[in-house]
N, C-alpha and C. Protein backbone atom coordinates (compact mmCIF):
# COMPACT_ATOMS: atom_id res chain seq x y z
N UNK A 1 6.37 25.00 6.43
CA UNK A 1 5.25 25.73 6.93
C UNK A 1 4.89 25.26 8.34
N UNK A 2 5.04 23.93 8.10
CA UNK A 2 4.72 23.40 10.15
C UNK A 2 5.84 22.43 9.87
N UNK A 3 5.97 21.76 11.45
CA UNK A 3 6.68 20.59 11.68
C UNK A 3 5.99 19.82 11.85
N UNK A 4 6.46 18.59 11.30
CA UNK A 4 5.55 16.65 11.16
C UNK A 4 6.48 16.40 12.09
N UNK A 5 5.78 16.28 13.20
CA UNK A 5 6.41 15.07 14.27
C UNK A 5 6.78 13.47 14.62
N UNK A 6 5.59 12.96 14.11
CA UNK A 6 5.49 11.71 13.67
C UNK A 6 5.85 11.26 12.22
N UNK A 7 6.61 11.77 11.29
CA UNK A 7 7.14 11.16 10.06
C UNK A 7 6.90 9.56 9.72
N UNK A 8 7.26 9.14 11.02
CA UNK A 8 7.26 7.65 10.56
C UNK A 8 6.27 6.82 10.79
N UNK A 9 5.49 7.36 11.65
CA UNK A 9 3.78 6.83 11.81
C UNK A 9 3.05 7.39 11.01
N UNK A 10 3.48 8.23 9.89
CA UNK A 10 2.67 8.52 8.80
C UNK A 10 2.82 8.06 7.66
N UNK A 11 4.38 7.22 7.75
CA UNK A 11 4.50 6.42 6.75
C UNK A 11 4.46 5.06 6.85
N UNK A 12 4.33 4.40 8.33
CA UNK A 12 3.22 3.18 8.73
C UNK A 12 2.10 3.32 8.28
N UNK A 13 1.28 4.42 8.56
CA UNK A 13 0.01 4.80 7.79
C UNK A 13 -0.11 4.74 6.81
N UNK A 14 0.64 4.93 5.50
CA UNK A 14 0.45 5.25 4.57
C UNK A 14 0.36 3.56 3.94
N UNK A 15 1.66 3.37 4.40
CA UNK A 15 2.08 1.59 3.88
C UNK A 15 0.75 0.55 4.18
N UNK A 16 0.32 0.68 5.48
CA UNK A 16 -0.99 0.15 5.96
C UNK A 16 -2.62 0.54 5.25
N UNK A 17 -2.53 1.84 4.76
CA UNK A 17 -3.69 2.06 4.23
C UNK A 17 -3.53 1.46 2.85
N UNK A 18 -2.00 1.45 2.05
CA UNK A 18 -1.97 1.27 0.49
C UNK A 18 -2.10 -0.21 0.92
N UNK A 19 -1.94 -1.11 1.56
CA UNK A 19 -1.39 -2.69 1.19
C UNK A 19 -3.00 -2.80 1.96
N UNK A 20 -3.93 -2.45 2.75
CA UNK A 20 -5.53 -2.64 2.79
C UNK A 20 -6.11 -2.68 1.65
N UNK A 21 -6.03 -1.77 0.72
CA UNK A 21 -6.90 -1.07 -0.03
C UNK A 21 -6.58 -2.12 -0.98
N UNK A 22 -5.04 -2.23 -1.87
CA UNK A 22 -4.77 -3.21 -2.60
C UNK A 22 -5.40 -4.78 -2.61
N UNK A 23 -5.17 -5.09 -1.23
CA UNK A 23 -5.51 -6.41 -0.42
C UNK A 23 -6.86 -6.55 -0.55
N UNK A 24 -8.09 -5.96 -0.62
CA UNK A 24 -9.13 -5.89 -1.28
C UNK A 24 -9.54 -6.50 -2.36
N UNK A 25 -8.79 -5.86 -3.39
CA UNK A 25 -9.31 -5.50 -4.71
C UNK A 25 -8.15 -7.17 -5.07
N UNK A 26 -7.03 -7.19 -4.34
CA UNK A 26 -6.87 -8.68 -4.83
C UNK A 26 -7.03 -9.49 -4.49
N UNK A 27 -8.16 -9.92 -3.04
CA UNK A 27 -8.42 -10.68 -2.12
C UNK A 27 -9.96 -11.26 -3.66
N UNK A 28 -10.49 -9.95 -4.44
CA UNK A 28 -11.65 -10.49 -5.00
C UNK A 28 -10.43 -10.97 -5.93
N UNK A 29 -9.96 -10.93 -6.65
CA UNK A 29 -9.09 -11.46 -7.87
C UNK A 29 -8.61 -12.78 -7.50
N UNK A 30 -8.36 -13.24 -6.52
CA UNK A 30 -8.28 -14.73 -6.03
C UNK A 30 -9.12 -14.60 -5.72
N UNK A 31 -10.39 -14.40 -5.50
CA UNK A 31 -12.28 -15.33 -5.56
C UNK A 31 -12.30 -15.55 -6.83
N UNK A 32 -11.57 -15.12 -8.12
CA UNK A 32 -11.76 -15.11 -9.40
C UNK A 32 -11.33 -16.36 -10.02
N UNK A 33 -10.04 -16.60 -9.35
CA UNK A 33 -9.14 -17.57 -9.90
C UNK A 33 -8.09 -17.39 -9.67
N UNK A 34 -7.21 -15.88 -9.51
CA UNK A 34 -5.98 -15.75 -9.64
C UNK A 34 -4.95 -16.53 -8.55
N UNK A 35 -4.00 -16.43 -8.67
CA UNK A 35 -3.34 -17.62 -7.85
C UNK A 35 -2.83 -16.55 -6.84
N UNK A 36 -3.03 -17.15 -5.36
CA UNK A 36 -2.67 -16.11 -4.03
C UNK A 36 -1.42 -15.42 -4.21
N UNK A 37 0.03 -16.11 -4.80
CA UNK A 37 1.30 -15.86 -4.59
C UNK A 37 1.21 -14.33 -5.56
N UNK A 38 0.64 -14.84 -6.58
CA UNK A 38 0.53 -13.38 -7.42
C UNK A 38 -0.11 -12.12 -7.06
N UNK A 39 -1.20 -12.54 -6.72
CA UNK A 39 -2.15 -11.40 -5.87
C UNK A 39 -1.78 -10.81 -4.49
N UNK A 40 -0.61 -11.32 -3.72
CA UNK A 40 0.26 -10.83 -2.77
C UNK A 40 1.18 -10.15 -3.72
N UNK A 41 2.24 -10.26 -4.57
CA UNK A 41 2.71 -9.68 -4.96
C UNK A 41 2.48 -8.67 -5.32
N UNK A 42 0.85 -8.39 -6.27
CA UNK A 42 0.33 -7.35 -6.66
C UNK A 42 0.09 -6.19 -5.24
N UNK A 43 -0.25 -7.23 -4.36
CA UNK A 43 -0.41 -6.31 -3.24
C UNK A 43 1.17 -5.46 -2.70
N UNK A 44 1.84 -6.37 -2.61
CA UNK A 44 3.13 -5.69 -2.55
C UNK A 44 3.94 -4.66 -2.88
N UNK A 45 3.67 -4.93 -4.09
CA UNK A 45 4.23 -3.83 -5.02
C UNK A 45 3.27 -2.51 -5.29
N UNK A 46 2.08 -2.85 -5.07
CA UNK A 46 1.05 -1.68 -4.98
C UNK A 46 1.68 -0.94 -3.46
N UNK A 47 1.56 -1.56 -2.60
CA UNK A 47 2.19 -0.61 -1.28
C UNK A 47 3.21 0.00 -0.94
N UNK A 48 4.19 -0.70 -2.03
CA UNK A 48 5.93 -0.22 -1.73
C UNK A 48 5.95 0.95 -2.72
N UNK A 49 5.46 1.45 -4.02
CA UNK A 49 4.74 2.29 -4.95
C UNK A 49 4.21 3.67 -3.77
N UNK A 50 3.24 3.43 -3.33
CA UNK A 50 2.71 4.28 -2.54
C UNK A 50 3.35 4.60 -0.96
N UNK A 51 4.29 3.91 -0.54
CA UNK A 51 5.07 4.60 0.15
C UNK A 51 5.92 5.61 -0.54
N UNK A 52 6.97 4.97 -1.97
CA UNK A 52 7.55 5.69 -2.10
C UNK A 52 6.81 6.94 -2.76
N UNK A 53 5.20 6.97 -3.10
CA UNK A 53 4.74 8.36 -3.74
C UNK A 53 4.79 9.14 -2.41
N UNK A 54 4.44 8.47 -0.97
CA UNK A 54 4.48 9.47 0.20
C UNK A 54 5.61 10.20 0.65
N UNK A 55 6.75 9.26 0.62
CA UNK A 55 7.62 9.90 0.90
C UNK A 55 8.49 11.11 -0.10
N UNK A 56 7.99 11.24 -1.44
CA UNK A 56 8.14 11.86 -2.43
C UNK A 56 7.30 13.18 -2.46
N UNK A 57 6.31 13.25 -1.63
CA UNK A 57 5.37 14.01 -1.28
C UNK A 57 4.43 14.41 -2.37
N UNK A 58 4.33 13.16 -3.33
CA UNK A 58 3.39 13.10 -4.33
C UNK A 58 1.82 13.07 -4.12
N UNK A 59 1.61 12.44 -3.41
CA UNK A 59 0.55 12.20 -3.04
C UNK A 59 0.07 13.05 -1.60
């Protein structure tokens, strides 16, 4: 229907908004107790998830 010019600054975007948002919610989970290495991971894998829903055009 249109052309995306920037493809790949929308999937910087995307990677950057999912691994913020994650990074949040596990930045409080280590104020909790959880141990950092895990709560990066969680963050990790929450962002690499949501790239691939973007590039799937799931989301």
């Amino acid at each position: 229907m249109y052309n995306k010019k920037n493809t790949d600054k929308d999937l910087v975007t995307a990677g950057l908004t999912a691994a913020l948002g994650a990074g949040v919610v596990t930045s409080f989970a280590v104020s909790q107790g959880q141990h950092p290495l895990i709560a990066l991971g969680i963050t990790a894998i929450a962002t690499l998830f949501a790239v691939i829903c973007h590039q799937s055009d799931l989301i």
